[in-house]
N, C-alpha and C. Protein backbone atom coordinates (compact mmCIF):
# COMPACT_ATOMS: atom_id res chain seq x y z
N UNK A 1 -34.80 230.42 32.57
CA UNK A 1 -34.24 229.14 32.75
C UNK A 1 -34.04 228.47 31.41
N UNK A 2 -33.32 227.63 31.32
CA UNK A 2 -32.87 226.76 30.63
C UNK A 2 -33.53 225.59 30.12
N UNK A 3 -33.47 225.59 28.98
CA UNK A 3 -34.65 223.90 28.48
C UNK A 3 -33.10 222.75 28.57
N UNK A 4 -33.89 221.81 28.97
CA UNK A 4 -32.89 220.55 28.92
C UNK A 4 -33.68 220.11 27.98
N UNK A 5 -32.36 219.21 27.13
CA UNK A 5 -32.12 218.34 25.92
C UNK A 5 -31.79 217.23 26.58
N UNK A 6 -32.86 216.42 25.87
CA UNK A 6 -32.15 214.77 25.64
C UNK A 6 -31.61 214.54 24.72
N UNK A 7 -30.85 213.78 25.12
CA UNK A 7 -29.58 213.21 24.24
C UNK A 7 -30.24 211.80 23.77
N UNK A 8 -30.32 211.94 22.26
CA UNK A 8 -31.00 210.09 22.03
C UNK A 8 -29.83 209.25 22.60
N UNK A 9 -28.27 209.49 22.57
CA UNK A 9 -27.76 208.44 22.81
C UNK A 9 -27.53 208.41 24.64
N UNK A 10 -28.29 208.97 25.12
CA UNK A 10 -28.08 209.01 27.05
C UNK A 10 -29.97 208.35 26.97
N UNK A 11 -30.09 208.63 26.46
CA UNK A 11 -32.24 207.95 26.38
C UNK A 11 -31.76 206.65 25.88
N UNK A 12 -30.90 206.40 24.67
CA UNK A 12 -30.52 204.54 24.44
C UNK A 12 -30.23 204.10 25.56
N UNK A 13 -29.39 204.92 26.14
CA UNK A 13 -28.18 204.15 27.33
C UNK A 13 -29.18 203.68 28.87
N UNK A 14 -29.52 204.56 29.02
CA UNK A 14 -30.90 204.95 30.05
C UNK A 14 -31.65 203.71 29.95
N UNK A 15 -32.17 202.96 28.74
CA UNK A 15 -33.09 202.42 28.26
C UNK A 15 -32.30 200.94 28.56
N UNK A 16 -31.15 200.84 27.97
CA UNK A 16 -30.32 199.54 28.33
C UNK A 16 -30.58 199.52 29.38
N UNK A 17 -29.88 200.30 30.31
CA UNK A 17 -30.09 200.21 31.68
C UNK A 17 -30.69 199.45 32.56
N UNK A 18 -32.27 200.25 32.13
CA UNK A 18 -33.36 199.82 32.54
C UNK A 18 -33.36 198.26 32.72
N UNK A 19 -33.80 197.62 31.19
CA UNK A 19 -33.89 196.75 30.65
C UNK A 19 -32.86 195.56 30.80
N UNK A 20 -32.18 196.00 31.75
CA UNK A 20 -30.30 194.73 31.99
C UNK A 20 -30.95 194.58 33.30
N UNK A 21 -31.09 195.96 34.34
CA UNK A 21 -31.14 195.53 35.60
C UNK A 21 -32.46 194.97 36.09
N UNK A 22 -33.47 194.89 35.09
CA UNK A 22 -34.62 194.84 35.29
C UNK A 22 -34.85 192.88 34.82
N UNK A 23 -34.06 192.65 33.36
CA UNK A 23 -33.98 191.21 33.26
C UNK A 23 -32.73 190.55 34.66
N UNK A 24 -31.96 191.73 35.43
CA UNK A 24 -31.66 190.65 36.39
C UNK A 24 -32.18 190.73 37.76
N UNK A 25 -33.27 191.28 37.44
CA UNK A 25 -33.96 191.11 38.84
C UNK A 25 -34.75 189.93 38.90
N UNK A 26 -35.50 190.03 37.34
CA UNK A 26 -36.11 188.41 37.38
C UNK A 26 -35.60 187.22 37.36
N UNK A 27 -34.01 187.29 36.84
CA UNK A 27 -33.57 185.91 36.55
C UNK A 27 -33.10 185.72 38.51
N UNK A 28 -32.96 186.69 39.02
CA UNK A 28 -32.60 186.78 40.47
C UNK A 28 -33.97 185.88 41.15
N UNK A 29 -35.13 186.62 41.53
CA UNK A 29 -35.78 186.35 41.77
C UNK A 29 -37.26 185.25 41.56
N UNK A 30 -36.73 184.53 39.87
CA UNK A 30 -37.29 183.53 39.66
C UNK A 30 -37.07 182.29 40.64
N UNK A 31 -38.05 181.67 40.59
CA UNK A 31 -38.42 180.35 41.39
C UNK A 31 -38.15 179.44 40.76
N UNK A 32 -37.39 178.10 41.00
CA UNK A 32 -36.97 176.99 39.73
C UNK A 32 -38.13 176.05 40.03
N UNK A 33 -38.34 175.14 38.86
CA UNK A 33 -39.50 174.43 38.73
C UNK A 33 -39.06 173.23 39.95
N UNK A 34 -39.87 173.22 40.77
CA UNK A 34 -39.57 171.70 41.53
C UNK A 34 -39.41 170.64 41.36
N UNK A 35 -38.82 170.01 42.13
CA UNK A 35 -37.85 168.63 41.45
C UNK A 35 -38.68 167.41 41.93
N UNK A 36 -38.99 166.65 41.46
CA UNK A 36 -39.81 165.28 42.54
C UNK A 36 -38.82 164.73 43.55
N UNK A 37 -39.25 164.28 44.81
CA UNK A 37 -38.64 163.80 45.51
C UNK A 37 -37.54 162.98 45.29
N UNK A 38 -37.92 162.13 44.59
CA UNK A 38 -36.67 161.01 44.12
C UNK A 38 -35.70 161.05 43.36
N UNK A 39 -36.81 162.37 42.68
CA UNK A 39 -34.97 162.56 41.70
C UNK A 39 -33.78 163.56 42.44
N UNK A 40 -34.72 164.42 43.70
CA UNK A 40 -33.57 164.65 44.35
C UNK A 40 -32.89 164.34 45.69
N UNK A 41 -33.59 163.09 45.54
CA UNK A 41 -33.14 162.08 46.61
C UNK A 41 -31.69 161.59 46.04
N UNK A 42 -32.27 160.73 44.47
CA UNK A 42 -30.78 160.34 43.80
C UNK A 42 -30.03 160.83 43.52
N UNK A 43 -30.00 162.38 43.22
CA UNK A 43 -28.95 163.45 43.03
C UNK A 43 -27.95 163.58 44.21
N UNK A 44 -29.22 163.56 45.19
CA UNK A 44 -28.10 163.61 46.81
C UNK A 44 -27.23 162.61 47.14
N UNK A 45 -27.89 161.24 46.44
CA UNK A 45 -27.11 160.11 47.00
C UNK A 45 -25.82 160.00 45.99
N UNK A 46 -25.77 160.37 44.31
CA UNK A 46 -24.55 160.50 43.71
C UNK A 46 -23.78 161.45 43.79
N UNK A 47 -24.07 162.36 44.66
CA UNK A 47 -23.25 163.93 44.90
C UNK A 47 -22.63 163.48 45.95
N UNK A 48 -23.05 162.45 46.76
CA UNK A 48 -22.10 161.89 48.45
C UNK A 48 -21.13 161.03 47.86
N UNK A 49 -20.46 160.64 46.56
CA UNK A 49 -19.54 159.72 46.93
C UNK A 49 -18.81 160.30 46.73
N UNK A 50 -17.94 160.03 47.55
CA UNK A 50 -16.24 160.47 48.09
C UNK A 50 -15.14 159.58 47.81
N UNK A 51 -15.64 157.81 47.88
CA UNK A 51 -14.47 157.08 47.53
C UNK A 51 -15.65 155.86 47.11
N UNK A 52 -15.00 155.23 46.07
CA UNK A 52 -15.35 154.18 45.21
C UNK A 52 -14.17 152.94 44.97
N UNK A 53 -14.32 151.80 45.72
CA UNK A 53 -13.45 150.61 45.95
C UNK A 53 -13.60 150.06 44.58
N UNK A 54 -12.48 149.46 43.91
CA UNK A 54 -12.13 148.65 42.20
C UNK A 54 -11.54 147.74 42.53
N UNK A 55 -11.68 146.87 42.63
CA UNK A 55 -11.34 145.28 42.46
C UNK A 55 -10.70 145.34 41.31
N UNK A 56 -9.19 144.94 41.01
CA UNK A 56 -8.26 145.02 40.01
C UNK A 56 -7.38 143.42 39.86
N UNK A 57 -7.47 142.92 38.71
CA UNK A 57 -7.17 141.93 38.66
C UNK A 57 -6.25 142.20 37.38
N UNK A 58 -5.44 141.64 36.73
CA UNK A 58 -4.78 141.88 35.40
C UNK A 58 -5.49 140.98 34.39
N UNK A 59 -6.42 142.12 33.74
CA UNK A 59 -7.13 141.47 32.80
C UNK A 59 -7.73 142.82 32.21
N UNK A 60 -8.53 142.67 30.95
CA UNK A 60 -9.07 143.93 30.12
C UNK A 60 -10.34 144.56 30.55
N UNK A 61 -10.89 143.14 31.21
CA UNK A 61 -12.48 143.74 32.00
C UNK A 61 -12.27 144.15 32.81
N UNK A 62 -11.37 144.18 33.91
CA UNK A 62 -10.62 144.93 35.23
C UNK A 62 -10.85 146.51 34.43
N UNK A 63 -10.08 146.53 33.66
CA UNK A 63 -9.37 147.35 33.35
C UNK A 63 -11.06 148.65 32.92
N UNK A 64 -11.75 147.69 32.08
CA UNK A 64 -13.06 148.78 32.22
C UNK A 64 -13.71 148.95 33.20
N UNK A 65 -13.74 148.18 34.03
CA UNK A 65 -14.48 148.76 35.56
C UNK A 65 -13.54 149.51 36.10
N UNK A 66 -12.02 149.90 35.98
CA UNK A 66 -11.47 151.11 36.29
C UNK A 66 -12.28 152.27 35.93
N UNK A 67 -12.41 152.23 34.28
CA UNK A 67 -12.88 153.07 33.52
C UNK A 67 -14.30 153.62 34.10
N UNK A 68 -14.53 153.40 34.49
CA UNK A 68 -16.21 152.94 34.72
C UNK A 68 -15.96 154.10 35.89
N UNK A 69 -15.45 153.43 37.03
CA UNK A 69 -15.82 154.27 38.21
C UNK A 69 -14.47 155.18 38.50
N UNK A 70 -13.82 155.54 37.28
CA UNK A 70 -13.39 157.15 37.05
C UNK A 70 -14.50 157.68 36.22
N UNK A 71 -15.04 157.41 35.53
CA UNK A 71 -15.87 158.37 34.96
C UNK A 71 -17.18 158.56 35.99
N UNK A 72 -18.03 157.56 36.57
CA UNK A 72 -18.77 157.62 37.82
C UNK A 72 -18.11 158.53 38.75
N UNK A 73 -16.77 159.01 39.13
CA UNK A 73 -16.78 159.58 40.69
C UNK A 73 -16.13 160.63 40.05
N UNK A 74 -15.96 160.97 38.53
CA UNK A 74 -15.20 162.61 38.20
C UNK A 74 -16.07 163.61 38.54
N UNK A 75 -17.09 163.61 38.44
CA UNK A 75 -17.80 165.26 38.82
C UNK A 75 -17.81 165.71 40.41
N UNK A 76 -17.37 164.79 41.34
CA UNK A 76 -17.40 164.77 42.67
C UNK A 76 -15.76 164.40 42.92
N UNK A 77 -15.03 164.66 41.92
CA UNK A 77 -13.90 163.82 42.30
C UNK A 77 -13.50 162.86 43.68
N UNK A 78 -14.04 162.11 43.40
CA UNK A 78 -14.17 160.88 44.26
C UNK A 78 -12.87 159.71 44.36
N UNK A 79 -12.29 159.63 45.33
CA UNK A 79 -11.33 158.79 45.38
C UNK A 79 -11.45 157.77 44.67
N UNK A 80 -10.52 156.71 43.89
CA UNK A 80 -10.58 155.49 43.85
C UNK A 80 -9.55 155.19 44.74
N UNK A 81 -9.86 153.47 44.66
CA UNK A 81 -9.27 152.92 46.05
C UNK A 81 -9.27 151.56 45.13
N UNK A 82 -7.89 151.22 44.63
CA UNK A 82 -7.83 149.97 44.15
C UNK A 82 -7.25 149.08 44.36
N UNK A 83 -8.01 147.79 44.47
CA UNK A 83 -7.67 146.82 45.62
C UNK A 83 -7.69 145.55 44.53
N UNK A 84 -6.19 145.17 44.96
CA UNK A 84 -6.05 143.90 44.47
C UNK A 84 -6.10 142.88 45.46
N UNK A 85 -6.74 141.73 45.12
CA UNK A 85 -7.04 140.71 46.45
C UNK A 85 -6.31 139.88 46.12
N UNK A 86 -4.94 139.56 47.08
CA UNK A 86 -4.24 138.28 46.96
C UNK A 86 -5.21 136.88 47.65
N UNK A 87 -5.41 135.95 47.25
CA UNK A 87 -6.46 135.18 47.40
C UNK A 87 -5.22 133.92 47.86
N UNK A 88 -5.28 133.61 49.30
CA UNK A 88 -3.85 133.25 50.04
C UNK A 88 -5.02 131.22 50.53
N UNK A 89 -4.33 130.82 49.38
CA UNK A 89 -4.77 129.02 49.79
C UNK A 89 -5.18 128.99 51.31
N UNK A 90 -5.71 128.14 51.60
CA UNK A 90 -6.27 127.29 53.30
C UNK A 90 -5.19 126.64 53.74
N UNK A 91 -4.17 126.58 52.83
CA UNK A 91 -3.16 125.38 53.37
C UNK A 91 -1.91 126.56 54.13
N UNK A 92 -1.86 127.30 52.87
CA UNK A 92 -0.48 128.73 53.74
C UNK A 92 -1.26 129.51 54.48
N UNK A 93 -0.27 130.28 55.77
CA UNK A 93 -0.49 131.42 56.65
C UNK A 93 -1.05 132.80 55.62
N UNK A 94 -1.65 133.44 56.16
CA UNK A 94 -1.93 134.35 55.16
C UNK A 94 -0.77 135.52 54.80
N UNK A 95 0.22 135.83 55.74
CA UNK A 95 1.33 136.23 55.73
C UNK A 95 2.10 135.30 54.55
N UNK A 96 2.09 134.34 54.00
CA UNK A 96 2.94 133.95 53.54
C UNK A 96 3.17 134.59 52.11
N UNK A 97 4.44 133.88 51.71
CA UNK A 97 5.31 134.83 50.44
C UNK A 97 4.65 134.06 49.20
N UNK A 98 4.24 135.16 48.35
CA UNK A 98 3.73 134.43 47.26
C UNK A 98 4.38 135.40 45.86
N UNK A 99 5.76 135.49 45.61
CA UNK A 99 6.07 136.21 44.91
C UNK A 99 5.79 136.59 43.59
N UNK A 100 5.47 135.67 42.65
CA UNK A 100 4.65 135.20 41.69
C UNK A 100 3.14 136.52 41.23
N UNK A 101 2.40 135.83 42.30
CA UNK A 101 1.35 136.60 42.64
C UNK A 101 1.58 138.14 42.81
N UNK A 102 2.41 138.35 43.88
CA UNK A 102 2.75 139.98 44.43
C UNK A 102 3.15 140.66 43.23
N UNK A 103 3.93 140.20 42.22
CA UNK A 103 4.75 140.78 41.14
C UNK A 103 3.62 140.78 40.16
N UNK A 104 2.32 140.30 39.77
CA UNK A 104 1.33 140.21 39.21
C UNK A 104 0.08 141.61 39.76
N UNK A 105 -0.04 141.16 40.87
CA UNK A 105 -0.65 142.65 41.74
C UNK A 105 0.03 143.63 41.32
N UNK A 106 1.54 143.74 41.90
CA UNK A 106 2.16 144.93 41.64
C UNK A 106 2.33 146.03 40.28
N UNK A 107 2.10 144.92 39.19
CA UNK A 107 2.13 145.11 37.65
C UNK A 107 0.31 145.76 37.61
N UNK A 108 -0.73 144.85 37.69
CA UNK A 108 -1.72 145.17 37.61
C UNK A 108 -2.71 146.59 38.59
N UNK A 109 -2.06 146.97 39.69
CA UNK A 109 -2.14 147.90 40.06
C UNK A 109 -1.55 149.33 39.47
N UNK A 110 -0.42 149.06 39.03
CA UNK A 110 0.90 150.06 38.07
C UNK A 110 -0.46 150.37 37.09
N UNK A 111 -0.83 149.18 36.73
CA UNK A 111 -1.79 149.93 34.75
C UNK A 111 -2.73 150.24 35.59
N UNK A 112 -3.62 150.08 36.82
CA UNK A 112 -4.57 150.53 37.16
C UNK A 112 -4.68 151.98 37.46
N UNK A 113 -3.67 153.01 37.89
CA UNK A 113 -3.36 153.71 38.22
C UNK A 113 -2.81 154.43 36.87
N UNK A 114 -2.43 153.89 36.45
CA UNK A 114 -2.38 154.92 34.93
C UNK A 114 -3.58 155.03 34.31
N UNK A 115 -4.79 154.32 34.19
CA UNK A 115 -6.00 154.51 33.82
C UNK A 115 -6.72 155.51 34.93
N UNK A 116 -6.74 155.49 36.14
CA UNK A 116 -7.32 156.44 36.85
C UNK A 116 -6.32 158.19 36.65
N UNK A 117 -4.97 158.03 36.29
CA UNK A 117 -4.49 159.01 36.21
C UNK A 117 -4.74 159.81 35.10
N UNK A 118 -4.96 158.99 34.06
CA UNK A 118 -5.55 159.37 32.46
C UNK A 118 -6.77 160.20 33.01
N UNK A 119 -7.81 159.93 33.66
CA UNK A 119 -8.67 160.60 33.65
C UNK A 119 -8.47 161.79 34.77
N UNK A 120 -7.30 162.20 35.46
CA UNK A 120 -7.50 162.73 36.51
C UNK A 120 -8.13 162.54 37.68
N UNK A 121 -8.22 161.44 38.30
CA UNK A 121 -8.90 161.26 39.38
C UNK A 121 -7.84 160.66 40.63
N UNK A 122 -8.02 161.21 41.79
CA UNK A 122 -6.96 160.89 42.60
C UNK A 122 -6.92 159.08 42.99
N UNK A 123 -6.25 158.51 43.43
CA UNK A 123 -6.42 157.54 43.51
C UNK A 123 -5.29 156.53 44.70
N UNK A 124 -5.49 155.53 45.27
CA UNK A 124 -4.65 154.63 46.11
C UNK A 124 -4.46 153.57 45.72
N UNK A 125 -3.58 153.01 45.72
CA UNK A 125 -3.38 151.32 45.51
C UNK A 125 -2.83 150.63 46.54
N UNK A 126 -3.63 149.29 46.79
CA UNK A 126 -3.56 148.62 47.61
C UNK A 126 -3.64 146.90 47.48
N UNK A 127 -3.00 146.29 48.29
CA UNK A 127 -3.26 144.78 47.76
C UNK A 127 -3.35 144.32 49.54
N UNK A 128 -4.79 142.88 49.33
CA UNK A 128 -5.32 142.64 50.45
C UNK A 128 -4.98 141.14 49.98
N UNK A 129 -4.80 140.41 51.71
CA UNK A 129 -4.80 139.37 51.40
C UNK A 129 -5.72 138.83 52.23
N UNK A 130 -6.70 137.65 51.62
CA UNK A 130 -7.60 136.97 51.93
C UNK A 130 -8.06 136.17 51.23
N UNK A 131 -8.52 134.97 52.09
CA UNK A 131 -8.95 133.58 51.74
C UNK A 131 -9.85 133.31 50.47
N UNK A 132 -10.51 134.76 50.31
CA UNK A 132 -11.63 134.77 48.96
C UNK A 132 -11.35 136.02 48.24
N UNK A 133 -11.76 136.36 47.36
CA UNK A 133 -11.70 137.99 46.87
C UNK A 133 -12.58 138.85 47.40
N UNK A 134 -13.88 137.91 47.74
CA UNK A 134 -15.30 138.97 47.77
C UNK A 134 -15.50 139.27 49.17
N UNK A 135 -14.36 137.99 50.20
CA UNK A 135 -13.92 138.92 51.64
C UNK A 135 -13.33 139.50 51.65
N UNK A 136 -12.05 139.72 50.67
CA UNK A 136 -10.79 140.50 50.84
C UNK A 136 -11.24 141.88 50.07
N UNK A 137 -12.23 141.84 49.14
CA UNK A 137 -13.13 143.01 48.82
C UNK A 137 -13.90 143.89 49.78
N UNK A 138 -14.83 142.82 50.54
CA UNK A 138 -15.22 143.57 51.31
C UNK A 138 -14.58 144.06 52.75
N UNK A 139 -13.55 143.59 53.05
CA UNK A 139 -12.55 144.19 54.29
C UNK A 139 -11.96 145.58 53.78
N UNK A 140 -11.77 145.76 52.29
CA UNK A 140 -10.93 147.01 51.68
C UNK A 140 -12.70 147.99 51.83
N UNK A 141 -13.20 147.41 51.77
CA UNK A 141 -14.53 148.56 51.52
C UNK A 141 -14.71 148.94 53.17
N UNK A 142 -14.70 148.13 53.83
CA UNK A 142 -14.66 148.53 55.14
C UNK A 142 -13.89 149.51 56.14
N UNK A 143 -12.20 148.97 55.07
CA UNK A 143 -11.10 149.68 55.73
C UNK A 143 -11.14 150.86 55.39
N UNK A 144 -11.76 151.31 54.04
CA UNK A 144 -11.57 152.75 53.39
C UNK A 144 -12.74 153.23 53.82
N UNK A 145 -14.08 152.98 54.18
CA UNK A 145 -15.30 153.42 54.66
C UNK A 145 -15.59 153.83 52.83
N UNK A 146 -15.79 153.15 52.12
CA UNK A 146 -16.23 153.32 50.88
C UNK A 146 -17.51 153.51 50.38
N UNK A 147 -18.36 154.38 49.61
CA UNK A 147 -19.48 154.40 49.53
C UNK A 147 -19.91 153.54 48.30
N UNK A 148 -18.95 153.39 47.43
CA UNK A 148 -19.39 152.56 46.55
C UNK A 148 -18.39 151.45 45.83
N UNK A 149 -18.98 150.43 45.08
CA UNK A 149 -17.88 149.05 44.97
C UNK A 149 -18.28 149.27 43.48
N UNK A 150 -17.36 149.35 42.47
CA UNK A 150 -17.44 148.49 41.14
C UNK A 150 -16.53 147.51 40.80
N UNK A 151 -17.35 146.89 40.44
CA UNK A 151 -16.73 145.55 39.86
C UNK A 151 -17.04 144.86 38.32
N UNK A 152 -15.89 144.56 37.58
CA UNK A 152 -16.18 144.59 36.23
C UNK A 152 -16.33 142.43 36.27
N UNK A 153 -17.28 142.32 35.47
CA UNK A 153 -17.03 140.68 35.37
C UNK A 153 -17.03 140.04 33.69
N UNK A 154 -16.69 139.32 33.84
CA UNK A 154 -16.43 138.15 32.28
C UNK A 154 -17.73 138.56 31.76
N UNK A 155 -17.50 138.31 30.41
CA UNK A 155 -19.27 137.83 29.72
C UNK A 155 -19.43 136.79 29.53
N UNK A 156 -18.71 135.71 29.54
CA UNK A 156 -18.76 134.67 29.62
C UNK A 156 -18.27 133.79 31.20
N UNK A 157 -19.50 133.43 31.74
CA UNK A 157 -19.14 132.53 32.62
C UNK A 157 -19.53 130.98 32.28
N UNK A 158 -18.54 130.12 32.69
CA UNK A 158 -18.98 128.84 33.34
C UNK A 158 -20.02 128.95 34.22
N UNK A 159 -20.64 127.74 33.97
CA UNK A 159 -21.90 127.22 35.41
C UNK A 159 -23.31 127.88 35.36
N UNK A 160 -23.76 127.82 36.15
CA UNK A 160 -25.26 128.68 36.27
C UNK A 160 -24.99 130.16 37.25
N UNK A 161 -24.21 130.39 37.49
CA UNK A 161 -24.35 131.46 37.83
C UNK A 161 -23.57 132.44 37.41
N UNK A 162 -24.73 133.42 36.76
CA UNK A 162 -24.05 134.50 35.67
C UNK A 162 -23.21 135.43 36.20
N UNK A 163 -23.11 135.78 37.66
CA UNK A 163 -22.37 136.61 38.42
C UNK A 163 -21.08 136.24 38.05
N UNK A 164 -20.81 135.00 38.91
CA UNK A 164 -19.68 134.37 39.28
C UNK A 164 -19.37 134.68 40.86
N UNK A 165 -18.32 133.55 41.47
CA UNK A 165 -18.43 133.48 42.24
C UNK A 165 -18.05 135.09 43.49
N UNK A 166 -17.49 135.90 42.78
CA UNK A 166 -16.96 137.19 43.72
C UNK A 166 -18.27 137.66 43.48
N UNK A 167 -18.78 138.26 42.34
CA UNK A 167 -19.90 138.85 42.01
C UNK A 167 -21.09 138.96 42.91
N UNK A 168 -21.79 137.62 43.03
CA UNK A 168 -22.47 136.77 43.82
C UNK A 168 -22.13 137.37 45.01
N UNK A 169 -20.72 136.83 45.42
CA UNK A 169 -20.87 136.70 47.10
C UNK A 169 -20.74 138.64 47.47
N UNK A 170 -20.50 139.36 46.60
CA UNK A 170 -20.67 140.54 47.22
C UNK A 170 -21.78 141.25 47.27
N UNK A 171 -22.99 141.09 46.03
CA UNK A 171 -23.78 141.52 46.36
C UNK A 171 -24.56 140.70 47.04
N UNK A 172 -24.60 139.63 48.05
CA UNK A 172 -25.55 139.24 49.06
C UNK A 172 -24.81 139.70 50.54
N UNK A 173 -23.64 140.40 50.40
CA UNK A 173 -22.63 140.43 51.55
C UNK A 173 -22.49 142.15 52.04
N UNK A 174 -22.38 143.15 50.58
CA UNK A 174 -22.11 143.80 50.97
C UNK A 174 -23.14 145.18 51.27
N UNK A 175 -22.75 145.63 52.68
CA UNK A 175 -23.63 146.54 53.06
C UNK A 175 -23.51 147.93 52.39
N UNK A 176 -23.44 148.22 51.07
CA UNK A 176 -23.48 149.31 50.51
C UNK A 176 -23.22 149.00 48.40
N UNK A 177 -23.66 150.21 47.85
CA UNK A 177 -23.82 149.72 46.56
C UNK A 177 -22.91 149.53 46.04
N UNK A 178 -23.50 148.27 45.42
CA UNK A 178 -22.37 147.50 44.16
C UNK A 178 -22.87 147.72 43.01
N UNK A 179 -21.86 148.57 41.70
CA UNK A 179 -22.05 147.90 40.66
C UNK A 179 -21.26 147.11 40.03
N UNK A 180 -21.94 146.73 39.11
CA UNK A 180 -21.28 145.48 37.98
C UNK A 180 -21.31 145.73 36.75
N UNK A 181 -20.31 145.60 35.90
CA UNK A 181 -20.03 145.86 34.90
C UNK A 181 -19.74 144.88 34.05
N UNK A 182 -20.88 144.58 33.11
CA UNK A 182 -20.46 143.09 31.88
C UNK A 182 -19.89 143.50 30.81
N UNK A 183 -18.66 143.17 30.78
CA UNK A 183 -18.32 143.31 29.13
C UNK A 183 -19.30 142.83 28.36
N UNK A 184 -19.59 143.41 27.00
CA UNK A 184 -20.45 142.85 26.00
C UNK A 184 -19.57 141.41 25.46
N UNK A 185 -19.83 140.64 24.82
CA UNK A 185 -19.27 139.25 24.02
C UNK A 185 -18.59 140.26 22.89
């Protein structure tokens, strides 16, 4: 009979082998370190949003709370849903013509939508009319079944209340999370 030869370079190869299928059995079968409850409670709750309501007004702080919740809903690509609130006097029907206004929405929705498009994120535009903003806010959060509201505000307010008045009335109003966004001074 015959002596068999090893080949050093079939004993290297052999040896890789080993040593590939053997580091992927462990990276297979490793266990990941456990997560505490809460942090993967909050992971679950920012992995669920699907659509995020923007209050859009024509102004520059509008314009970063666009910013804001395209970069908040890109890893989930998450709808925006931007809602301009025509805010319709006590004295007119709410149907009534306010052309002025509409041509102001219509403009300020246009740049809103080029800022959500900049980032790639799909997006709707919409204009509501109602007696306040922070009802006509929260009827668009309702109508879209929205999981989350941002809203950008002044850094400077009048009065004692640092919200202001939409600010305020949505987070005591609305049944799901709001954020807020202060421009710095």
């Amino acid at each position: 009979m015959g002596e068999l030869a090893i080949s050093p370079l079939g004993a290297v190869l052999a040896t890789l082998f080993v040593v590939a299928l053997g580091g992927l059995l462990l990276w297979m079968f490793r266990v990941p370190p456990p997560l505490p409850y809460e942090v993967a409670r909050i992971t679950q709750a920012f992995s669920s949003i699907r659509r995020i309501v923007v209050p859009v007004v024509d102004t520059e702080y509008s314009q970063r709370g666009i910013e804001l919740a395209a970069r908040l809903g890109a890893e989930q690509q998450a709808e925006l849903v931007l809602v301009y609130v025509l805010e319709v006097p006590m004295t007119l029907p709410l149907g009534a013509a306010l052309p002025a206004t509409e041509d102001r929405a219509a403009e300020a929705l246009r740049e809103a939508g080029e800022i959500a498009t900049f980032h790639h994120q799909p997006y709707r535009a919409r204009t509501v009319r109602a007696r306040s903003a922070g009802a006509g806010i929260l009827q668009a959060v309702e109508d879209e079944q929205a999981d989350l509201v941002v809203l950008s505000i002044r850094s400077r307010l009048a009065g004692y209340n640092p919200l202001g008045r939409t600010a305020d009335w949505l987070v005591r109003h609305s049944p799901m999370e709001v954020v807020i966004d202060k421009l710095p001074d």
